[in-house]
C-alpha atoms as a PDB file:
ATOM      1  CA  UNK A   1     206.483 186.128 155.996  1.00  0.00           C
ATOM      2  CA  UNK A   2     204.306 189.053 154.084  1.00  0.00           C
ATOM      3  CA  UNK A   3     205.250 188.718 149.717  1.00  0.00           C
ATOM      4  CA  UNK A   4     203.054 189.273 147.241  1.00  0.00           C
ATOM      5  CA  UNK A   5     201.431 186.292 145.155  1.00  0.00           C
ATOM      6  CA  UNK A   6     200.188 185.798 141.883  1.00  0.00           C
ATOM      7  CA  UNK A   7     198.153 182.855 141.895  1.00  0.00           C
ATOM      8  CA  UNK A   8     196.994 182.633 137.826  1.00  0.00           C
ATOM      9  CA  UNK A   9     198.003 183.915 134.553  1.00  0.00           C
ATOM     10  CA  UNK A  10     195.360 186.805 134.462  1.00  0.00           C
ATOM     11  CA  UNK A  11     197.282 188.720 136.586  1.00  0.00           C
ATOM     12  CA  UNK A  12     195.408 189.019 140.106  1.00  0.00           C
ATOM     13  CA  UNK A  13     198.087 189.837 143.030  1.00  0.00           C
ATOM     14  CA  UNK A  14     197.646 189.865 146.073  1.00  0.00           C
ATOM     15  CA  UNK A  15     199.191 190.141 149.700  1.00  0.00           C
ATOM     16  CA  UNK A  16     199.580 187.039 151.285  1.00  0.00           C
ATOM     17  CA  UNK A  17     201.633 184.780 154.092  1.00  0.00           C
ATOM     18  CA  UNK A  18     203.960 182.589 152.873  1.00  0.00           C
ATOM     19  CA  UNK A  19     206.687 180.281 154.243  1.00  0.00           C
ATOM     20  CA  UNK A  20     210.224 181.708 155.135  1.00  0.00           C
ATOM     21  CA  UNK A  21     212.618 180.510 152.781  1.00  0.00           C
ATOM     22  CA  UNK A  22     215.590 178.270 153.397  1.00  0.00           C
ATOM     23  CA  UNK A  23     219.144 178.903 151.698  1.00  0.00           C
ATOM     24  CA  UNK A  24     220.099 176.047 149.392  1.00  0.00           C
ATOM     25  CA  UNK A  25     223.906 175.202 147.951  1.00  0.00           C
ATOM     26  CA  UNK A  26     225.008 178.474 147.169  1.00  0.00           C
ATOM     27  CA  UNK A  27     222.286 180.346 148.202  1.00  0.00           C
ATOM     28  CA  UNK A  28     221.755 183.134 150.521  1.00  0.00           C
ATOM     29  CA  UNK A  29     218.698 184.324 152.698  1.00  0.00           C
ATOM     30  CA  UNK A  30     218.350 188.095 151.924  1.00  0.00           C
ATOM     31  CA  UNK A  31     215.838 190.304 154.158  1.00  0.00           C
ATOM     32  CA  UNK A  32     214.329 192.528 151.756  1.00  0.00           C
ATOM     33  CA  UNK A  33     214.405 196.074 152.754  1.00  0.00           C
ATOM     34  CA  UNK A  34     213.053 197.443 148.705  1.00  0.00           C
ATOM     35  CA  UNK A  35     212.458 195.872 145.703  1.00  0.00           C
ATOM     36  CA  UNK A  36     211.971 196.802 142.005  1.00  0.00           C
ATOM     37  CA  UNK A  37     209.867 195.155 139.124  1.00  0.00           C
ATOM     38  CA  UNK A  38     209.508 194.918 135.671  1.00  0.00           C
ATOM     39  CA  UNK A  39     206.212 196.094 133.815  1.00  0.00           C
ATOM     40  CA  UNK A  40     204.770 193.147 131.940  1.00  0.00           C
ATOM     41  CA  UNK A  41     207.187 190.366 133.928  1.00  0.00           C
ATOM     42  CA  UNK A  42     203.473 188.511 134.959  1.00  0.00           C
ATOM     43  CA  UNK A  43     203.657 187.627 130.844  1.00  0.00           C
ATOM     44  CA  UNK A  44     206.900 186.143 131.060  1.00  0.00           C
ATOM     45  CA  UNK A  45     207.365 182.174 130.490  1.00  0.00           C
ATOM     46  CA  UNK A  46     209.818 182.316 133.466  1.00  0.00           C
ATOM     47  CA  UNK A  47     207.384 183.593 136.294  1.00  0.00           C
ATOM     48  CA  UNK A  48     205.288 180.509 136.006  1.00  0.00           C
ATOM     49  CA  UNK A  49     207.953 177.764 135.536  1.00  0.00           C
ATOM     50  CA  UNK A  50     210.857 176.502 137.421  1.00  0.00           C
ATOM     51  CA  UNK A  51     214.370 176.117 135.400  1.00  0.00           C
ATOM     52  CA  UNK A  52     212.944 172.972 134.466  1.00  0.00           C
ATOM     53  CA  UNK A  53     210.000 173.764 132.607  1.00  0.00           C
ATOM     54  CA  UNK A  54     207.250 172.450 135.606  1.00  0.00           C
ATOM     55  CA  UNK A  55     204.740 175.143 137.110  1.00  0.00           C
ATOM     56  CA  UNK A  56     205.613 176.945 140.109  1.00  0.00           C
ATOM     57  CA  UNK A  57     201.838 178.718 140.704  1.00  0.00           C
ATOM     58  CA  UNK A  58     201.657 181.154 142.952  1.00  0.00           C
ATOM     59  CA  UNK A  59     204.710 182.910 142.394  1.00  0.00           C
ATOM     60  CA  UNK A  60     205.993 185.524 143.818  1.00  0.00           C
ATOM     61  CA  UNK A  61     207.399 188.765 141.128  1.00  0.00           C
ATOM     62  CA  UNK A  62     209.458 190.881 141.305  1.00  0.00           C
ATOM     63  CA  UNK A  63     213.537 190.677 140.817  1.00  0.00           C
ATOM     64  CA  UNK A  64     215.714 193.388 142.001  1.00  0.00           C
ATOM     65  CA  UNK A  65     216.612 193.408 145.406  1.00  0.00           C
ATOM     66  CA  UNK A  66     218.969 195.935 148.221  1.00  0.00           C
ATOM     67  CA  UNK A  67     218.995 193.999 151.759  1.00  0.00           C
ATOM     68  CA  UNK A  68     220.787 191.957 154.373  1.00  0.00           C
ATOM     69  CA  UNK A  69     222.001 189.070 154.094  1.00  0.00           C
ATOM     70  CA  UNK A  70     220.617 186.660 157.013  1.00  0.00           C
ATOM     71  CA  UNK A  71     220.966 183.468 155.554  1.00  0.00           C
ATOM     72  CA  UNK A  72     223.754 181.696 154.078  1.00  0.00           C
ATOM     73  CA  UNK A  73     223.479 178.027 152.063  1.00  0.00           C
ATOM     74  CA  UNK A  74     226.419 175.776 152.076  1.00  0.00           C
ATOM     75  CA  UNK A  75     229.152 176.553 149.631  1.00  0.00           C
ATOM     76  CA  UNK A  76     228.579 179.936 149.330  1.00  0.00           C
ATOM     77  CA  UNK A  77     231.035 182.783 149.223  1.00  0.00           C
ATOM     78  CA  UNK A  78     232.071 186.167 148.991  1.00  0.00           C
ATOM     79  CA  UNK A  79     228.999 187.436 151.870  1.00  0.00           C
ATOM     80  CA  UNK A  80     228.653 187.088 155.155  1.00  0.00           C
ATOM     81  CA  UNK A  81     225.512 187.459 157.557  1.00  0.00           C
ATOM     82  CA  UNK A  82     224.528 190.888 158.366  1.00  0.00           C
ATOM     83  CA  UNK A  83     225.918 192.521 155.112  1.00  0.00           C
ATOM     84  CA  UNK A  84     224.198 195.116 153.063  1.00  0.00           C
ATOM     85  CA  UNK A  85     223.936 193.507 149.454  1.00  0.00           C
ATOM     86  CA  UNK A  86     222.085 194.234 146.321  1.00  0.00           C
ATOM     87  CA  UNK A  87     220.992 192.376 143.229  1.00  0.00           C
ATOM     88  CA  UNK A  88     218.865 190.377 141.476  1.00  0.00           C
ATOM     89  CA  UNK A  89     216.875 187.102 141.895  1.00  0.00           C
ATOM     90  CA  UNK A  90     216.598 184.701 139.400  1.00  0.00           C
ATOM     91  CA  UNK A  91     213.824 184.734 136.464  1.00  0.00           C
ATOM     92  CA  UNK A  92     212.803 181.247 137.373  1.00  0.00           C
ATOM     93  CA  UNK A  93     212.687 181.557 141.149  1.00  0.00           C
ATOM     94  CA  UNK A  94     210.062 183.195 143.360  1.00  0.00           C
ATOM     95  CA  UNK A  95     211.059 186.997 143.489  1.00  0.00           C
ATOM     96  CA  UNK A  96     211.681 190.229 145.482  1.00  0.00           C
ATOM     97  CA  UNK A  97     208.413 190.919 146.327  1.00  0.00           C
ATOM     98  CA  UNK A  98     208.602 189.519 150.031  1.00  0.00           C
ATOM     99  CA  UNK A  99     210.047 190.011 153.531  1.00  0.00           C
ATOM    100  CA  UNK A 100     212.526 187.683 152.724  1.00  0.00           C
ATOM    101  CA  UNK A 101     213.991 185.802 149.340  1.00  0.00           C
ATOM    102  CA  UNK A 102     216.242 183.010 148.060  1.00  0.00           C
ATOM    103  CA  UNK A 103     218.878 184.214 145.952  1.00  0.00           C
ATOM    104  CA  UNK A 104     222.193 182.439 144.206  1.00  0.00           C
ATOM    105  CA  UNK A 105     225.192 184.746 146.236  1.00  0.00           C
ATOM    106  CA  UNK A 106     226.706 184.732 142.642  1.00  0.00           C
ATOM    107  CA  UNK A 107     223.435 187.242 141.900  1.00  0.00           C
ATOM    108  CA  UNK A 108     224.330 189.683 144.824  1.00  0.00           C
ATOM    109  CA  UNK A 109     226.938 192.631 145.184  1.00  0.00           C
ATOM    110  CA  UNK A 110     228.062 194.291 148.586  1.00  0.00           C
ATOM    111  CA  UNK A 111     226.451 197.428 149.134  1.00  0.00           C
ATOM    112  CA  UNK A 112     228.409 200.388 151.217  1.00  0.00           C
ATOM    113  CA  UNK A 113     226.494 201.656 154.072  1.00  0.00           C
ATOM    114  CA  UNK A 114     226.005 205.230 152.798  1.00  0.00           C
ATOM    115  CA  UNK A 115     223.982 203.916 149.477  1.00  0.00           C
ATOM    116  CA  UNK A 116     220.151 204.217 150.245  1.00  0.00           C
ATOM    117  CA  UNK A 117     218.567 200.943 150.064  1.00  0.00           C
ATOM    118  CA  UNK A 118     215.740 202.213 148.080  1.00  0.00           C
ATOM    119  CA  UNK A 119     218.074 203.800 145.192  1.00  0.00           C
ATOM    120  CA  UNK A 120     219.942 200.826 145.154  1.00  0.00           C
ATOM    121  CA  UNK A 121     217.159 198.608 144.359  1.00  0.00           C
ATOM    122  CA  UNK A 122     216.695 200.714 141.474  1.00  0.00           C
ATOM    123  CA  UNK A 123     219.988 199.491 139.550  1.00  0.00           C
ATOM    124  CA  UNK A 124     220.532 196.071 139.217  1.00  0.00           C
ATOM    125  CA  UNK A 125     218.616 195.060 136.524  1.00  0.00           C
ATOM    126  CA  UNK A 126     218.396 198.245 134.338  1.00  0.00           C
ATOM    127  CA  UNK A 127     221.996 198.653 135.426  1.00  0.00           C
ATOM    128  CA  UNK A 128     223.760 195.822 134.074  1.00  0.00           C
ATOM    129  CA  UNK A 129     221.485 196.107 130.698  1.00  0.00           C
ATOM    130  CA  UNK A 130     222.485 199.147 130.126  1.00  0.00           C
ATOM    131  CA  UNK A 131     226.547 197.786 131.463  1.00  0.00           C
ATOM    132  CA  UNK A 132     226.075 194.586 128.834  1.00  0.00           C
ATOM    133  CA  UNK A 133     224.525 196.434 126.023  1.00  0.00           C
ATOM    134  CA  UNK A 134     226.876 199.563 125.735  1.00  0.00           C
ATOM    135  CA  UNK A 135     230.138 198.059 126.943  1.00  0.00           C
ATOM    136  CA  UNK A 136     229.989 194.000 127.008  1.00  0.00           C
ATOM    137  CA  UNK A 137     227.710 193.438 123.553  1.00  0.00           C
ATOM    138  CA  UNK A 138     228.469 197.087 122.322  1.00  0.00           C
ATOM    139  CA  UNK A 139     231.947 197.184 122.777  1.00  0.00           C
ATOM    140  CA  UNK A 140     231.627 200.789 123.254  1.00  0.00           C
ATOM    141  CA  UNK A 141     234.864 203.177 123.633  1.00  0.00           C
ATOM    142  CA  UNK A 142     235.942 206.384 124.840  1.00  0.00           C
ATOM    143  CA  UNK A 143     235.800 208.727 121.974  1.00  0.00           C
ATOM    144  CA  UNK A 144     233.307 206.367 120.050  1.00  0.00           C
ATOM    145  CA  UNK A 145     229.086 207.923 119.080  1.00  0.00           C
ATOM    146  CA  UNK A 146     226.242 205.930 120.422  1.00  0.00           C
ATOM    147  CA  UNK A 147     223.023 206.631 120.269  1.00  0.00           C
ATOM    148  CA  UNK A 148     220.994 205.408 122.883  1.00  0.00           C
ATOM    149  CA  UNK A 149     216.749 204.635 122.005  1.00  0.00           C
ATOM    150  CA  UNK A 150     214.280 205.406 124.860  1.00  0.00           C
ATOM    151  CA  UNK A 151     217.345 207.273 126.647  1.00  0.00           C
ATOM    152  CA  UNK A 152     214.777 208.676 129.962  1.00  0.00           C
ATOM    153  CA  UNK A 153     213.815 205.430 130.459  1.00  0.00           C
ATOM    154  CA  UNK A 154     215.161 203.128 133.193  1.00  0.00           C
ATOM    155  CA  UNK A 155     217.829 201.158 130.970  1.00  0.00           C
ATOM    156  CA  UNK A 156     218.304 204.311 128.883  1.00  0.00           C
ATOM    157  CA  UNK A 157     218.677 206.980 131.561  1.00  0.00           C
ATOM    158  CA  UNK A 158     221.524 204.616 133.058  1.00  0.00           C
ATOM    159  CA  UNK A 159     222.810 203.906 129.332  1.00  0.00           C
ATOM    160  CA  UNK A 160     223.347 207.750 128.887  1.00  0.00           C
ATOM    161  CA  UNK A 161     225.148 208.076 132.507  1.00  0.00           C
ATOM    162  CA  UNK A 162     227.340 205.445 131.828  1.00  0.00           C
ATOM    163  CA  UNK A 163     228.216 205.742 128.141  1.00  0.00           C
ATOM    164  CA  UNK A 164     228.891 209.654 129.210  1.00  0.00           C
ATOM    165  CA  UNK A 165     230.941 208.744 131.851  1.00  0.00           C
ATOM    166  CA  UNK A 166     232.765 206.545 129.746  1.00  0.00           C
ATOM    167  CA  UNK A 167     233.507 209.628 127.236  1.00  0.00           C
ATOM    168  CA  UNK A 168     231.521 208.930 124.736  1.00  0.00           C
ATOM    169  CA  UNK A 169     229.500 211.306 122.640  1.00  0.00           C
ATOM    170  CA  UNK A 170     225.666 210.434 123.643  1.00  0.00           C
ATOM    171  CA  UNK A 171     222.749 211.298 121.622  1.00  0.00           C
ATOM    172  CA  UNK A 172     219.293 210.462 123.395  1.00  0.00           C
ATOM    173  CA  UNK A 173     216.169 209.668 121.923  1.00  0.00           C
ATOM    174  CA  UNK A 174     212.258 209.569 123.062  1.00  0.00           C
ATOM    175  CA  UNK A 175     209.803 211.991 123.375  1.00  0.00           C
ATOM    176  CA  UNK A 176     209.756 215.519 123.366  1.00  0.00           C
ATOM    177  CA  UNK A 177     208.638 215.631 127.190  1.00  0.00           C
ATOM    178  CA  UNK A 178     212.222 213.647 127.380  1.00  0.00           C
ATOM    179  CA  UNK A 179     214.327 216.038 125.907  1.00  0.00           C
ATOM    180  CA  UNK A 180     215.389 218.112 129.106  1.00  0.00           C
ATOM    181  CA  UNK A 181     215.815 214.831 131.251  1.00  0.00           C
ATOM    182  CA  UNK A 182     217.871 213.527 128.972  1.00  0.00           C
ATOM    183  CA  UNK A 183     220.049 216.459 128.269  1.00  0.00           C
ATOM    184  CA  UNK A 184     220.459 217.071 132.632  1.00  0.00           C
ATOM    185  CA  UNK A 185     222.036 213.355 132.344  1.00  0.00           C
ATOM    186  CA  UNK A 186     225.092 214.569 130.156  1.00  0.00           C
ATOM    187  CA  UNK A 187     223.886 213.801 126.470  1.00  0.00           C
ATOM    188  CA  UNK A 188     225.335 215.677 123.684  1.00  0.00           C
ATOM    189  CA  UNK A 189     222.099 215.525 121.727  1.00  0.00           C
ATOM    190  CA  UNK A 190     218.125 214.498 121.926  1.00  0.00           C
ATOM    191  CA  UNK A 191     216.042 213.180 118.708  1.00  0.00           C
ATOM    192  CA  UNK A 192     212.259 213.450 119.207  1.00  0.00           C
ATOM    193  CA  UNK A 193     211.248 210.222 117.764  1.00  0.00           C
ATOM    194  CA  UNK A 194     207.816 211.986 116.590  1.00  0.00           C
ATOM    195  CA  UNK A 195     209.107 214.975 114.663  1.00  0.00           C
ATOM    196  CA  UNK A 196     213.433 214.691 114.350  1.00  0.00           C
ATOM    197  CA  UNK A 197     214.149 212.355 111.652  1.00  0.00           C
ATOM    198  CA  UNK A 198     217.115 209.815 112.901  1.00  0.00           C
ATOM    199  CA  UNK A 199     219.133 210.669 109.516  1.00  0.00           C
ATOM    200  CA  UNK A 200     220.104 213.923 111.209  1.00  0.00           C
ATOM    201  CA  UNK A 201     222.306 212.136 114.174  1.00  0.00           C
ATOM    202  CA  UNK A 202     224.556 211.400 111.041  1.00  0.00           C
ATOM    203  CA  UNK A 203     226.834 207.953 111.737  1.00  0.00           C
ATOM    204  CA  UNK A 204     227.421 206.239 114.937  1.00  0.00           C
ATOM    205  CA  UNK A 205     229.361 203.325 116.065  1.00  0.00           C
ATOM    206  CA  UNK A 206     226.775 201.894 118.666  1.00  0.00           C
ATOM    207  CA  UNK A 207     223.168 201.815 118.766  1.00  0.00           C
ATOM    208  CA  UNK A 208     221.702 201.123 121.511  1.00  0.00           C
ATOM    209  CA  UNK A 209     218.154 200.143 121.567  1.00  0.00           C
ATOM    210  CA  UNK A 210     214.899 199.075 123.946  1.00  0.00           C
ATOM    211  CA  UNK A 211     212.017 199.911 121.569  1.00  0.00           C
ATOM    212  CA  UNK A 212     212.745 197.481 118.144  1.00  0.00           C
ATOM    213  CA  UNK A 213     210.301 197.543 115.318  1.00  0.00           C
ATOM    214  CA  UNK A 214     210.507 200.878 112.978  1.00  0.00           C
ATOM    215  CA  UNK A 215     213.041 202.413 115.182  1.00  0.00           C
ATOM    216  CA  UNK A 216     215.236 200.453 115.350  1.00  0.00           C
ATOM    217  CA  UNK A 217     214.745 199.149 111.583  1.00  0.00           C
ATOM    218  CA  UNK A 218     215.895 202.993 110.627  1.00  0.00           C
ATOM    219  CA  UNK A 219     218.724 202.889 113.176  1.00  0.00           C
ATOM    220  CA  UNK A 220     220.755 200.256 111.358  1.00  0.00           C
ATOM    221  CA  UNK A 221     221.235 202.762 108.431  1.00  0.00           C
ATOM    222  CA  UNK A 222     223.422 204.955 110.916  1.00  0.00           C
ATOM    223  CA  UNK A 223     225.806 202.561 111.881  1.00  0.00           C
ATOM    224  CA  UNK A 224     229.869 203.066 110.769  1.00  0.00           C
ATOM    225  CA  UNK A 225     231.329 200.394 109.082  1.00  0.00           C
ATOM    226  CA  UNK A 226     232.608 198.000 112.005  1.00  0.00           C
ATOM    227  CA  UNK A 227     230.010 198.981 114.605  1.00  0.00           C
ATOM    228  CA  UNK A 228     227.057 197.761 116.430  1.00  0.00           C
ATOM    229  CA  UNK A 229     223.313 197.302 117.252  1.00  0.00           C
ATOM    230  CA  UNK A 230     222.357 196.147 120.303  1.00  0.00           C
ATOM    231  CA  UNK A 231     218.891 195.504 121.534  1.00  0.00           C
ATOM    232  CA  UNK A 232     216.493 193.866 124.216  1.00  0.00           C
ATOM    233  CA  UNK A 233     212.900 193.684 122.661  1.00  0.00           C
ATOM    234  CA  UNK A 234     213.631 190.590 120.642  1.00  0.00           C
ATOM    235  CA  UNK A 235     215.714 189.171 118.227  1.00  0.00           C
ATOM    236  CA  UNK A 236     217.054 192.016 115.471  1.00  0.00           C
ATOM    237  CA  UNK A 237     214.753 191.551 111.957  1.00  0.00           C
ATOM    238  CA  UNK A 238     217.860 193.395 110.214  1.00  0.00           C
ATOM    239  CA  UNK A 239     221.399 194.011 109.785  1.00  0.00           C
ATOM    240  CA  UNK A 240     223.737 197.115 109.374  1.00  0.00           C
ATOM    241  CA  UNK A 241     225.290 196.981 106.088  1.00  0.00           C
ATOM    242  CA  UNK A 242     228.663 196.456 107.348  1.00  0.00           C
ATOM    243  CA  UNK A 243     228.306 196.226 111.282  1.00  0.00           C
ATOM    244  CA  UNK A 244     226.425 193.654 113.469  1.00  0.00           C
ATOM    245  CA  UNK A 245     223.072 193.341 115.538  1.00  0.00           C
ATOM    246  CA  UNK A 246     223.189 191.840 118.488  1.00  0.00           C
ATOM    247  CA  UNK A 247     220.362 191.018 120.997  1.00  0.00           C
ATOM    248  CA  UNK A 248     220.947 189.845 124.411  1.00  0.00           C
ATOM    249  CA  UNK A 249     219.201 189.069 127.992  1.00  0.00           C
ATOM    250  CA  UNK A 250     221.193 190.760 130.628  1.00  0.00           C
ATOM    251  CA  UNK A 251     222.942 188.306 133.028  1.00  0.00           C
ATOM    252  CA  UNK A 252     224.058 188.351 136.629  1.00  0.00           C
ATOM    253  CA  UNK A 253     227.248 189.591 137.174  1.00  0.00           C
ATOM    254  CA  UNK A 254     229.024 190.221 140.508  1.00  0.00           C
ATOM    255  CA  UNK A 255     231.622 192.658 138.986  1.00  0.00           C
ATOM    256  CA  UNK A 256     229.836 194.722 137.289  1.00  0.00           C
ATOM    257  CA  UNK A 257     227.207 195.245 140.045  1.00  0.00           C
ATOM    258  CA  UNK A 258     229.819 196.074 142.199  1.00  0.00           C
ATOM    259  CA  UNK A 259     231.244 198.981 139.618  1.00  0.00           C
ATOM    260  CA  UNK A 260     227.974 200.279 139.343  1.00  0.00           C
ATOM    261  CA  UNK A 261     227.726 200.660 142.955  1.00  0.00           C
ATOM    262  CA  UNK A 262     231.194 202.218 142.742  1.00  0.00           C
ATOM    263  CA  UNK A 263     229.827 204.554 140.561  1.00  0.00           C
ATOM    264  CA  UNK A 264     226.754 205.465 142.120  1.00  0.00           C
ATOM    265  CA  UNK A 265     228.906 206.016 145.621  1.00  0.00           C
ATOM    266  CA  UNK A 266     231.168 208.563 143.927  1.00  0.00           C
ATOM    267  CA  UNK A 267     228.080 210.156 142.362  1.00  0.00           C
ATOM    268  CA  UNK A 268     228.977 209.189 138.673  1.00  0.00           C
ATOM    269  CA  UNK A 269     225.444 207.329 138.063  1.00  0.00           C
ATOM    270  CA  UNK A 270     222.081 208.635 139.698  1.00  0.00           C
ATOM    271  CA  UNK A 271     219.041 205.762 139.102  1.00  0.00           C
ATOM    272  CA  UNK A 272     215.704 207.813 138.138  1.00  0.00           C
ATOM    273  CA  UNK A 273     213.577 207.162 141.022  1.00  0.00           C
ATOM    274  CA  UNK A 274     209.974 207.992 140.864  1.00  0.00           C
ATOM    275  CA  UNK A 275     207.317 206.703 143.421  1.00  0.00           C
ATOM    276  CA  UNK A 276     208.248 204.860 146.758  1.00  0.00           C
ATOM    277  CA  UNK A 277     205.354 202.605 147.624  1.00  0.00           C
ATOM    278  CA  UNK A 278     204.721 199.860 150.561  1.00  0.00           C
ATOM    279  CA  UNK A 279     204.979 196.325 150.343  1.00  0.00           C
ATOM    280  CA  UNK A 280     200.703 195.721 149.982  1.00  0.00           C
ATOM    281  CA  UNK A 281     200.331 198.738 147.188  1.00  0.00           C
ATOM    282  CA  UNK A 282     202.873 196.722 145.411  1.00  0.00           C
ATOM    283  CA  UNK A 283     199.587 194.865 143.642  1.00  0.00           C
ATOM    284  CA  UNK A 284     198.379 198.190 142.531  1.00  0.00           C
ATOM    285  CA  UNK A 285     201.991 199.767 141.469  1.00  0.00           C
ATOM    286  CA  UNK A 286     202.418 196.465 139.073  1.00  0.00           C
ATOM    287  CA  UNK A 287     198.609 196.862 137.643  1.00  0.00           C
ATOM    288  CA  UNK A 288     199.157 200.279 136.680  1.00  0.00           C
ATOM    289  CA  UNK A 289     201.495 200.963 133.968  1.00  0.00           C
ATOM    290  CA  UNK A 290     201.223 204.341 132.576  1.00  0.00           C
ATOM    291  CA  UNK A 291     204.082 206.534 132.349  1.00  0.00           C
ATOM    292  CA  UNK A 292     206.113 208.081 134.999  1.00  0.00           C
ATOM    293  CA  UNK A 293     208.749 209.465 136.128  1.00  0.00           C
ATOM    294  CA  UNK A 294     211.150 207.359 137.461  1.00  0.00           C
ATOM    295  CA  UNK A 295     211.167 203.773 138.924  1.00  0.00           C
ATOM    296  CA  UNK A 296     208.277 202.426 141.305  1.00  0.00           C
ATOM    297  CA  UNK A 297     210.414 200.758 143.926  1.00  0.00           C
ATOM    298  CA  UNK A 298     208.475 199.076 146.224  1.00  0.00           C
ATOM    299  CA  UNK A 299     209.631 199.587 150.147  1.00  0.00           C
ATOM    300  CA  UNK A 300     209.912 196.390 152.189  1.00  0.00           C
ATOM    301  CA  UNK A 301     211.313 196.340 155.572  1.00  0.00           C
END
């Protein structure tokens, strides 16, 4: 099969032939029809080890995933060959990046057949962080203020959808060039984190946050009595005076894939999608990480 390979640490990818993979216990064979990455994921500790800390050079990136199953391992359950799934592969397993990948079933959703393979590739990761943040970690409510950092981005563009959806009051931050984006996805307000000082959202019972240092140091002072700061650059540094911080790595989750595809069928949650590339300009999509609109999904089969 056709996947992409990183072979070192310094970040060199390129298009190569590897083996077909086989379905283990609980596995499931998944032809790849488009895939999404992560900017930065060739630093992560997980792309170059196996779950039990031994190198796994040349790996393959990439995690989320929309495709047919056409594999299944023994044990497995809940899919069956030929379906349309979506989902994620695991941070310590070769990736998405490839005709065809190894994936626990546990990380996979059905997908209807009217839900464009390409959007739905968009969602799984982004999705559920922005599902476990606001709703799991957040324990966000209708009627409840969050406000959501770095709201156009992938996590936060889903975040706002969601939280809105949800019947929450939303208010969006980022940059100015943000502001209408933002606003189009159903938030009440938008902060420009270079000129609108955070003090003037006034209290909120959820923070939600993807950019940490000073931001998110100033966002702790905003937080009711009771409420919460989540975030997923590292660790929280401080606490709201009588709240909690709470940082988390999103998880697979079969359930809540499948009510984000819910929602995205009934038109309730839109992923932003930016540029749709082919599997060998995946290399130079990954390498290139200024800022645009959207998510790169990469287009497989």
């Amino acid at each position: 099969m056709k996947a992409i390979v990183a072979r070192d640490r310094s970040g060199g990818l390129a298009l190569a032939d590897l083996p077909s993979p086989h379905a283990a216990e609980n596995d499931v064979i998944v032809k790849v029809h488009a895939a999404g990455f992560t900017p930065g994921e060739l630093d992560w500790p997980a792309t170059w080890t196996d779950r039990a800390g031994h190198d796994r050079t040349p790996t393959v990136p990439g995690h989320e995933l929309a495709g047919v199953v056409v594999e299944l391992g023994y044990g497995t359950t809940g899919l069956t060959v030929g379906q349309r799934v979506f989902g994620f592969a695991d941070w310590a397993r070769d990736g998405s990046l490839a005709e065809y990948t190894a994936v626990e079933a546990r990380n996979l959703a059905p997908l209807a057949a009217d839900i464009d393979f390409t959007v739905a590739a968009a969602l799984p990761i982004s999705g559920l962080t922005a599902w476990q943040g606001l709703f799991v970690h957040g324990g966000l409510a209708t009627g409840q203020t969050v406000m959501i950092h770095g709201a156009a981005g992938a996590v936060g563009s889903l975040a706002v959808q969601l939280a809105v959806d949800a019947g929450a009051r939303v208010i969006g931050t980022g940059r100015a060039a943000a502001r209408d984006t933002v606003l189009g996805l159903g938030a009440q307000a938008f902060l420009d984190l270079d000129n609108d000082p955070l003090s003037s959202a006034g209290e909120v019972d959820v923070v939600f946050d993807v950019i940490g240092g000073r931001v998110l140091e100033q966002s702790t002072a905003l937080v009711r009595p009771g409420g919460t700061v989540v975030t997923i650059p590292g660790p929280p540094t401080v606490q709201p005076k009588d709240g909690r911080a709470v940082f988390f790595v999103v998880e697979p989750d079969r359930g809540q894939l499948t009510e984000l595809a819910r929602r995205l069928r009934d038109g309730r949650l839109k992923p932003l999608v930016g540029e749709v590339r082919p599997l060998a300009e995946a290399p130079d999509a990954m390498a290139h990480r200024s800022r645009t609109a959207g998510r790169t999904i990469i287009k497989v089969a």
